[in-house]
C-alpha atoms as a PDB file:
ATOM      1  CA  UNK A   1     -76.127 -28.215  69.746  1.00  0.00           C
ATOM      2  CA  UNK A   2     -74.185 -26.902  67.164  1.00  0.00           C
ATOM      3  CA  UNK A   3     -76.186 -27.001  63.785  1.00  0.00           C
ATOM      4  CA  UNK A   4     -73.435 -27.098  61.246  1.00  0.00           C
ATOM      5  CA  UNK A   5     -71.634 -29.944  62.704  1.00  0.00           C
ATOM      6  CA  UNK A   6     -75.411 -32.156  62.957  1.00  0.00           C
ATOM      7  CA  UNK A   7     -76.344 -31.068  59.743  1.00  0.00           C
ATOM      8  CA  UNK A   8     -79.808 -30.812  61.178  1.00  0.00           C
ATOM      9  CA  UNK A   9     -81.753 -28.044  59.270  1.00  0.00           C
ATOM     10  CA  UNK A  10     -82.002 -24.980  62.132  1.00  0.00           C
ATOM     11  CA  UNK A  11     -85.894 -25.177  61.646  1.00  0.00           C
ATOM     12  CA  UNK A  12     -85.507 -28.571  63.122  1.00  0.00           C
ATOM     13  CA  UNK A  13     -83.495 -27.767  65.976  1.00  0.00           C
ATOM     14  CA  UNK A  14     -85.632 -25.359  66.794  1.00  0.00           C
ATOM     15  CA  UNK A  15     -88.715 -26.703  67.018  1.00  0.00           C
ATOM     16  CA  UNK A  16     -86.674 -30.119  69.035  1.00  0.00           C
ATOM     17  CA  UNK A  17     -85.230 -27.684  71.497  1.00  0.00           C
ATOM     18  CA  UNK A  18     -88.195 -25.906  72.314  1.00  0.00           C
ATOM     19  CA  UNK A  19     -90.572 -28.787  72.542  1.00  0.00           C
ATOM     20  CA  UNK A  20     -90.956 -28.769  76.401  1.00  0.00           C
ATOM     21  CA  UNK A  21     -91.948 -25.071  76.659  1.00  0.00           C
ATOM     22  CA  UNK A  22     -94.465 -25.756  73.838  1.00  0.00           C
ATOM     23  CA  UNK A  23     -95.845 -28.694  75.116  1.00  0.00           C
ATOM     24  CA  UNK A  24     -96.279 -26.973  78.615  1.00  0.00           C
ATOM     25  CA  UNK A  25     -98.034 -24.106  77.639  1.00  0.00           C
ATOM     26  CA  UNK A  26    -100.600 -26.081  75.302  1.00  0.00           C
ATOM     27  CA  UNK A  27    -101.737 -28.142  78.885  1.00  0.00           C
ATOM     28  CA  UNK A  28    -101.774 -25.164  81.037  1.00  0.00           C
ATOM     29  CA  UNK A  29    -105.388 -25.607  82.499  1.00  0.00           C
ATOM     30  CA  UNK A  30    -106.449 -22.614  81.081  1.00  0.00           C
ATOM     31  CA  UNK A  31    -106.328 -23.808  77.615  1.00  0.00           C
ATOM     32  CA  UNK A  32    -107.751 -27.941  78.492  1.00  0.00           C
ATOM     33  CA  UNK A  33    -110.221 -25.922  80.340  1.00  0.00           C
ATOM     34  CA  UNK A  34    -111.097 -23.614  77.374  1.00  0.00           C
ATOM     35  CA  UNK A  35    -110.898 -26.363  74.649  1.00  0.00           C
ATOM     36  CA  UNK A  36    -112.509 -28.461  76.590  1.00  0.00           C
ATOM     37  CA  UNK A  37    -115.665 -26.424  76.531  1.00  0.00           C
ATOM     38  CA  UNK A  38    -115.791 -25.773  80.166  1.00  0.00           C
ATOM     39  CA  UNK A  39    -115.537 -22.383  80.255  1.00  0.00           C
ATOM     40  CA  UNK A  40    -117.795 -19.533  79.143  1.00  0.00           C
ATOM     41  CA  UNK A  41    -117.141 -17.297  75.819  1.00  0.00           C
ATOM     42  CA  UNK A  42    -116.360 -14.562  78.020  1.00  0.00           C
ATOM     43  CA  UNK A  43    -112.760 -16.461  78.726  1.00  0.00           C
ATOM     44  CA  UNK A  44    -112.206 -16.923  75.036  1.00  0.00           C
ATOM     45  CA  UNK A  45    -113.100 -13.398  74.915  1.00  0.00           C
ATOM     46  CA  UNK A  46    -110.319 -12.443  77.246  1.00  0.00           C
ATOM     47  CA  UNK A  47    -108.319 -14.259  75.812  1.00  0.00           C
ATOM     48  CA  UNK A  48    -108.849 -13.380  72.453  1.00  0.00           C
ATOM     49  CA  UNK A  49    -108.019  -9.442  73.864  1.00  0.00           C
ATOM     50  CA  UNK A  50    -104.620 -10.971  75.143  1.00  0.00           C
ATOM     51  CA  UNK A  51    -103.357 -11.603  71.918  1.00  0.00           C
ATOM     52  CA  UNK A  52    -104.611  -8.500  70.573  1.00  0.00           C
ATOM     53  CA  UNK A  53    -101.540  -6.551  72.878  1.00  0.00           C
ATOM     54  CA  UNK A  54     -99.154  -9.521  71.612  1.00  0.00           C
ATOM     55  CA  UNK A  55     -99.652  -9.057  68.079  1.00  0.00           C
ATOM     56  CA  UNK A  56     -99.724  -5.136  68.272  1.00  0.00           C
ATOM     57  CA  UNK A  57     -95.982  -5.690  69.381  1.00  0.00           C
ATOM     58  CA  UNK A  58     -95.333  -7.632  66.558  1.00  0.00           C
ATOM     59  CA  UNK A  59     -96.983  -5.930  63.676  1.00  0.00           C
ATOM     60  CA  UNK A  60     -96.102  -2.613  64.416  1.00  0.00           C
ATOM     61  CA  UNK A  61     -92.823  -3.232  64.385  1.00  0.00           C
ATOM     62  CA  UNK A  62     -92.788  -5.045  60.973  1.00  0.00           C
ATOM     63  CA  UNK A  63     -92.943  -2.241  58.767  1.00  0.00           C
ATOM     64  CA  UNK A  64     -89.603  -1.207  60.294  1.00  0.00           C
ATOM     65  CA  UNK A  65     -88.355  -4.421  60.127  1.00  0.00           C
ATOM     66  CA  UNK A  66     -88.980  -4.952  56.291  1.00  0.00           C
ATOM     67  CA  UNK A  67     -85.544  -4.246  54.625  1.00  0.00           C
ATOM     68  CA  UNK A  68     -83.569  -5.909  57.672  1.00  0.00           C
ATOM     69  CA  UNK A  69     -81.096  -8.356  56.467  1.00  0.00           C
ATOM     70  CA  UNK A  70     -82.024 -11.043  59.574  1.00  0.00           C
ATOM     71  CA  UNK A  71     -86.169 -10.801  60.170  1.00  0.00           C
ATOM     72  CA  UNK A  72     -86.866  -8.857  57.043  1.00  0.00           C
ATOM     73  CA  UNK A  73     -87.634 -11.967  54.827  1.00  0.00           C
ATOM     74  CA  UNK A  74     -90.485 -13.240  57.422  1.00  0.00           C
ATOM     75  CA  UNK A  75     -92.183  -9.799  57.611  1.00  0.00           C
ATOM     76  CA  UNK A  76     -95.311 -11.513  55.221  1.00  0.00           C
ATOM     77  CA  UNK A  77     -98.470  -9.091  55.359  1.00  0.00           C
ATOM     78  CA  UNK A  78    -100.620 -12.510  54.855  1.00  0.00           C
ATOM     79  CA  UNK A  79     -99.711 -13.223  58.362  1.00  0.00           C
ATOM     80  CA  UNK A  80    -100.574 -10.192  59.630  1.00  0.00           C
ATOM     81  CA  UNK A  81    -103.277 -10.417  62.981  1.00  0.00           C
ATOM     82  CA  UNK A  82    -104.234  -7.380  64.234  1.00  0.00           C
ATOM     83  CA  UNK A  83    -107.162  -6.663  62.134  1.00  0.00           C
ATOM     84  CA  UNK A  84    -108.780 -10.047  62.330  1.00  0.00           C
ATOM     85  CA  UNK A  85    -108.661  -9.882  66.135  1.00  0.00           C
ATOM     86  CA  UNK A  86    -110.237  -6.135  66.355  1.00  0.00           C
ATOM     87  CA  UNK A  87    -113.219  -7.847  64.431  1.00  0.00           C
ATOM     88  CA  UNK A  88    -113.297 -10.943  66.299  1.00  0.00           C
ATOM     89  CA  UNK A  89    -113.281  -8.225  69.318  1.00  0.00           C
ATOM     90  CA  UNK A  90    -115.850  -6.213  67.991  1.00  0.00           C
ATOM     91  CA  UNK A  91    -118.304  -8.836  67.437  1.00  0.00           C
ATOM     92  CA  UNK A  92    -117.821 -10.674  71.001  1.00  0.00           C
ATOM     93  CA  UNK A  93    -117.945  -7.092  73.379  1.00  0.00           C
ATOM     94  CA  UNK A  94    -119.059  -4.366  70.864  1.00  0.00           C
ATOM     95  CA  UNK A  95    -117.417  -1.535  68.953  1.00  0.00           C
ATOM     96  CA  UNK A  96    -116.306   0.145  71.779  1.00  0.00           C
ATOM     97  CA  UNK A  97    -114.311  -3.206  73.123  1.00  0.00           C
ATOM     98  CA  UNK A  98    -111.043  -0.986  73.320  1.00  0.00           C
ATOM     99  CA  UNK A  99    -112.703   1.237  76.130  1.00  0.00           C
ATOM    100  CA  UNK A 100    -112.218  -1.624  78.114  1.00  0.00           C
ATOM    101  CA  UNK A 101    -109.720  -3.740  77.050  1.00  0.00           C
ATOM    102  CA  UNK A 102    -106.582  -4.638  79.300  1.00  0.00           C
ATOM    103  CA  UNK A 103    -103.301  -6.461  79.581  1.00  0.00           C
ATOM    104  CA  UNK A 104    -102.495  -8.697  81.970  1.00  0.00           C
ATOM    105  CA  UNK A 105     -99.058  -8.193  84.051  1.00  0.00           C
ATOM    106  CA  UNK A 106     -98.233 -11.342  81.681  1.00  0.00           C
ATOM    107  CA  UNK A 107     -99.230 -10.044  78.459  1.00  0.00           C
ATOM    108  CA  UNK A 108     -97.847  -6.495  78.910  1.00  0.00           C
ATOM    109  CA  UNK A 109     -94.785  -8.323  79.719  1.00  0.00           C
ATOM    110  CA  UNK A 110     -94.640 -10.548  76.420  1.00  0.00           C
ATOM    111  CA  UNK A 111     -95.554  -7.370  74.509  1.00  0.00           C
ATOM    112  CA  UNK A 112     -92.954  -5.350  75.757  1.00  0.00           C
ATOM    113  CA  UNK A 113     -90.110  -7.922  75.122  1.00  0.00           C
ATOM    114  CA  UNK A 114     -91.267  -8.868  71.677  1.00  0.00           C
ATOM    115  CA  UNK A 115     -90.990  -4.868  71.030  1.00  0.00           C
ATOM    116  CA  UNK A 116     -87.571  -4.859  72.562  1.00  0.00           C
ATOM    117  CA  UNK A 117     -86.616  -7.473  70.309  1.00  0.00           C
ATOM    118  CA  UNK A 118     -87.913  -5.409  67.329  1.00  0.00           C
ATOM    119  CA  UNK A 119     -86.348  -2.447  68.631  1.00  0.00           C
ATOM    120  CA  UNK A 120     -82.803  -3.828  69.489  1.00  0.00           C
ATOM    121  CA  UNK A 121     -82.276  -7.581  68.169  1.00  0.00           C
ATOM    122  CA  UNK A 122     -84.258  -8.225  64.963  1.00  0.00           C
ATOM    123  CA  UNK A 123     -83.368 -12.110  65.548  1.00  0.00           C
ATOM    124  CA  UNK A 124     -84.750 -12.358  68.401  1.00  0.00           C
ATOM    125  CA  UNK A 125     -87.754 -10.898  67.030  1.00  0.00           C
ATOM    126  CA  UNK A 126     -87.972 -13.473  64.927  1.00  0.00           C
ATOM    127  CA  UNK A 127     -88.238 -16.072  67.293  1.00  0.00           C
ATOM    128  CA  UNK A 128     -91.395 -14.641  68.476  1.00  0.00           C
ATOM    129  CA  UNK A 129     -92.625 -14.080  65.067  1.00  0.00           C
ATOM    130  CA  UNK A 130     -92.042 -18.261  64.253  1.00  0.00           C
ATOM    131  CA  UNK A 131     -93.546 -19.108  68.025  1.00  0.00           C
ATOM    132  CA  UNK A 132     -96.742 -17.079  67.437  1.00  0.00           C
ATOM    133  CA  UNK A 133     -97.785 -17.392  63.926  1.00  0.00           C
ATOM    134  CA  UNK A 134     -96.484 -20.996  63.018  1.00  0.00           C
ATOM    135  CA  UNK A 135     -99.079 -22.469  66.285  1.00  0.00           C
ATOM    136  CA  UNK A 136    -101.307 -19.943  64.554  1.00  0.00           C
ATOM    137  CA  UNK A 137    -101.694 -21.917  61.411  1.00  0.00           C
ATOM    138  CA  UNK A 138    -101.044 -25.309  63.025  1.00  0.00           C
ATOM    139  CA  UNK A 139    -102.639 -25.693  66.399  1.00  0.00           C
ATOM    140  CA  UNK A 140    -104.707 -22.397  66.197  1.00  0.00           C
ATOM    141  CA  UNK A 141    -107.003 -24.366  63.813  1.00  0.00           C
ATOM    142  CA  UNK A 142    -107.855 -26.937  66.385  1.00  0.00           C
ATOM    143  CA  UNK A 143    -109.179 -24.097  68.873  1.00  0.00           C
ATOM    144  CA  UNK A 144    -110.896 -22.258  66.393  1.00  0.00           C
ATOM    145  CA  UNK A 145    -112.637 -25.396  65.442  1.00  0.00           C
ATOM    146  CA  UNK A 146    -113.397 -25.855  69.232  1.00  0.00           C
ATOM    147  CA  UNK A 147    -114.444 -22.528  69.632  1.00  0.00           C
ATOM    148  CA  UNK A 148    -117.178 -23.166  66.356  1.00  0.00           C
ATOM    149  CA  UNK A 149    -118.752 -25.823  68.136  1.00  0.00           C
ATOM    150  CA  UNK A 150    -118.177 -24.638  71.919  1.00  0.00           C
ATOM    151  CA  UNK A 151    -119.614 -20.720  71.747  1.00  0.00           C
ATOM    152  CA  UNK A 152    -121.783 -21.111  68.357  1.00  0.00           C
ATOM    153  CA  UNK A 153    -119.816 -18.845  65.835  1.00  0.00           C
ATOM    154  CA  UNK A 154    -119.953 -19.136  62.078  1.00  0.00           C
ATOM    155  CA  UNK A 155    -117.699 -21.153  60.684  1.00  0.00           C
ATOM    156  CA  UNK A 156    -114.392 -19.114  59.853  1.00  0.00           C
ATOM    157  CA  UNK A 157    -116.989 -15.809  60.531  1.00  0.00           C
ATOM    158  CA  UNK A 158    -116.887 -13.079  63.416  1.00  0.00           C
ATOM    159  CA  UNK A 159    -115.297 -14.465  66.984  1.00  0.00           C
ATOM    160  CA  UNK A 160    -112.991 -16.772  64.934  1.00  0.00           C
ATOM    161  CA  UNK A 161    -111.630 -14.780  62.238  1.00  0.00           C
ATOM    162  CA  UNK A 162    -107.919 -14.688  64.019  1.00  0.00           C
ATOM    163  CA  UNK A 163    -107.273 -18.287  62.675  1.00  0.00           C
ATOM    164  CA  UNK A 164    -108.650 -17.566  59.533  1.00  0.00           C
ATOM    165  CA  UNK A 165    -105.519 -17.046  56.955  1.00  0.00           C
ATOM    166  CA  UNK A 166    -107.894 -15.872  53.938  1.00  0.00           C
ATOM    167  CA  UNK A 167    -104.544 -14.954  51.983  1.00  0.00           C
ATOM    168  CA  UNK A 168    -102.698 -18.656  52.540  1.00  0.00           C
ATOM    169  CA  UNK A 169    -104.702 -20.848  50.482  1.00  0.00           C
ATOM    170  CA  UNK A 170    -102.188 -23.703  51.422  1.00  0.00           C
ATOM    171  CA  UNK A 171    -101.131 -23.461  54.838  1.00  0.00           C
ATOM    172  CA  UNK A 172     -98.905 -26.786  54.361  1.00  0.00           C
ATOM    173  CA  UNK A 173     -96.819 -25.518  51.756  1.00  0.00           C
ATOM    174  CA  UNK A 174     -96.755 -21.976  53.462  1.00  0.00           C
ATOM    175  CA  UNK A 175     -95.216 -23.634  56.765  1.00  0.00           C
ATOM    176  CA  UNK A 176     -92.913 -25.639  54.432  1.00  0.00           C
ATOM    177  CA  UNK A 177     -91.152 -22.123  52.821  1.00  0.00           C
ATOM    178  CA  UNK A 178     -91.549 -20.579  56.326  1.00  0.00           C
ATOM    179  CA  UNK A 179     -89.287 -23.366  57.491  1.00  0.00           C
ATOM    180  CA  UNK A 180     -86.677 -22.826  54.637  1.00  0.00           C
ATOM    181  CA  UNK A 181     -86.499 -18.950  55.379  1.00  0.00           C
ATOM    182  CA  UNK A 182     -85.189 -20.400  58.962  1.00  0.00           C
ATOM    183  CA  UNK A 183     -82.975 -23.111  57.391  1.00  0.00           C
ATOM    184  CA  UNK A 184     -81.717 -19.762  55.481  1.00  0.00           C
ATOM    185  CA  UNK A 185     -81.584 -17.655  58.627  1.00  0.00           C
ATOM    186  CA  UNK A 186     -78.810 -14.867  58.278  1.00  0.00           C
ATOM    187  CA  UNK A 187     -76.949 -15.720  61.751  1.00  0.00           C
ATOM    188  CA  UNK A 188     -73.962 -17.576  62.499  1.00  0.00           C
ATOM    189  CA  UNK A 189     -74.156 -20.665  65.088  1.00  0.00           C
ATOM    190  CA  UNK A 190     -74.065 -18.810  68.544  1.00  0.00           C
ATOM    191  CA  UNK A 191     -77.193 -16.682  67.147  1.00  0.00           C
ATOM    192  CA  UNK A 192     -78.874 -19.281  66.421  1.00  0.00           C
ATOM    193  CA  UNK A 193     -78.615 -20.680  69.596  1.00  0.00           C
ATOM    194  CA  UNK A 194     -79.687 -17.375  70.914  1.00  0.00           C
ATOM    195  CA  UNK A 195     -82.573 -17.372  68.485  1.00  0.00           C
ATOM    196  CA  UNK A 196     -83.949 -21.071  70.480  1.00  0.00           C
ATOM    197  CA  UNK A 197     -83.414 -19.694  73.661  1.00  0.00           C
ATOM    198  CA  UNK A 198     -85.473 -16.591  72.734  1.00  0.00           C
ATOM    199  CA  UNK A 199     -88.094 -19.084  71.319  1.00  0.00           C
ATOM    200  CA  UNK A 200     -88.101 -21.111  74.701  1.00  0.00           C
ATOM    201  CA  UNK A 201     -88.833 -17.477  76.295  1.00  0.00           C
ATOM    202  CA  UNK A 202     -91.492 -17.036  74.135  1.00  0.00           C
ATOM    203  CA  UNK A 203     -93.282 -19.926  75.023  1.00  0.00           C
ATOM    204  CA  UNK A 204     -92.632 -19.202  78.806  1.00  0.00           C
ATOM    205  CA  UNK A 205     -94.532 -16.069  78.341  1.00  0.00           C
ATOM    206  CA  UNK A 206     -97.396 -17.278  76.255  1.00  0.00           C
ATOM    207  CA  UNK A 207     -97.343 -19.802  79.855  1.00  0.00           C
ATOM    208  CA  UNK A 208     -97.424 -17.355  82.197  1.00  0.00           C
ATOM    209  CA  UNK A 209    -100.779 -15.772  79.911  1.00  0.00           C
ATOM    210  CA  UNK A 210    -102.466 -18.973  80.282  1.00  0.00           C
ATOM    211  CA  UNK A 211    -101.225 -19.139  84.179  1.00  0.00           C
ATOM    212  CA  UNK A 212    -102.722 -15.297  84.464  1.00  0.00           C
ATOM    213  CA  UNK A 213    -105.968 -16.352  82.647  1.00  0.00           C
ATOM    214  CA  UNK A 214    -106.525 -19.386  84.873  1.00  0.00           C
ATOM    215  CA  UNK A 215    -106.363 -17.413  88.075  1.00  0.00           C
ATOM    216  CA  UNK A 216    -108.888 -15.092  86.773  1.00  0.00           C
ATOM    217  CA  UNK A 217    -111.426 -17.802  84.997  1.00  0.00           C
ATOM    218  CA  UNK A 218    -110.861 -20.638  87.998  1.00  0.00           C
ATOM    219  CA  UNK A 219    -113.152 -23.384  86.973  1.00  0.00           C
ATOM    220  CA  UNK A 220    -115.862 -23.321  90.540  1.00  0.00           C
ATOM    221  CA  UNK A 221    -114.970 -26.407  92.540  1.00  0.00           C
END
């Protein structure tokens, strides 16, 4: 779809085109099986360590990223996971958590292609950068709501801290700039449409996580 002859805003066309990956992903059983309560903490737990190794990849590389023409305008420290998720870590296995901590084929796989991206195509990177932390402050709030109620933890405290933006004090107007930084994008047409295929690869691999987790957390017959 070419986005300057629709005059559809790219943010738009993004989100359109990648709809079916997103929407897949969200229903994996691992996730209906999480949110709907029906697995233990130690899942979430897991799970929780899986996106530690994803956002690693993408915050590590954002220092480098800062001044670059293309993803250099979404590099926003507010965003930034990494540190909420070692606590959230901390508090569900103990301060040595990273003794045994562990990717899954899946997850080293995401990680390693978002820190290609940041490495060779800084617009791709981006794509992964919209795909992770837009859910985060949109349908992240619905499993850390879940995960309140489900496994006990304070509300916003320790265990849940990852979908806790304590530096966006209006997530609705922050998601409404974020979108006009990709209506702004610096890329021509075909990079764009690179850009939405990346983001449809993105959501493949946070699929193949949930896949991954769902053979090791089976729900017993």
């Amino acid at each position: 779809m070419d986005a300057t002859a629709t005059g559809t805003p790219f943010s738009t066309l993004i989100r359109v085109a990648s709809h079916e990956q997103h929407t897949e992903a969200e229903t994996s059983s691992f996730i209906s099986d999480l949110m709907g309560g029906r697995l233990g903490v130690d899942a979430y737990a897991r799970y929780t360590e899986q996106l530690w190794f994803v956002y690693q990849a993408l915050e590590e590389a954002a220092e480098a990223l800062r001044n670059d023409p293309v993803a250099g305008p979404f590099i926003q420290p507010e965003l930034f996971r990494t540190v909420e998720l070692e606590r959230d870590l901390a508090h569900m296995r103990g301060a040595d958590w990273r003794a045994t901590a562990s990717p899954l084929p899946a997850t080293a796989a995401y990680a390693a292609r978002v820190a290609e991206c940041a490495r060779t195509w800084p617009a791709g990177y981006v794509a992964h950068h919209y795909t992770r932390y837009l859910g985060d402050l949109s349908g992240g709030q619905i499993i850390r709501d879940r995960a309140e109620k489900t496994w006990g933890f304070a509300r916003k405290g320790d265990g849940v801290r990852f979908y806790v933006f304590e530096s966006i004090s209006n997530p609705a107007a922050f998601k409404r700039s974020y979108r006009e930084l990709l209506d702004a994008v610096n890329a021509d047409d075909l990079e764009k449409q690179r850009i939405i295929d990346e983001c449809k690869r993105a959501f493949d691999f946070n699929g193949a996580v949930f896949r991954e987790l769902g053979s090791e957390f089976p729900l017993s017959a």
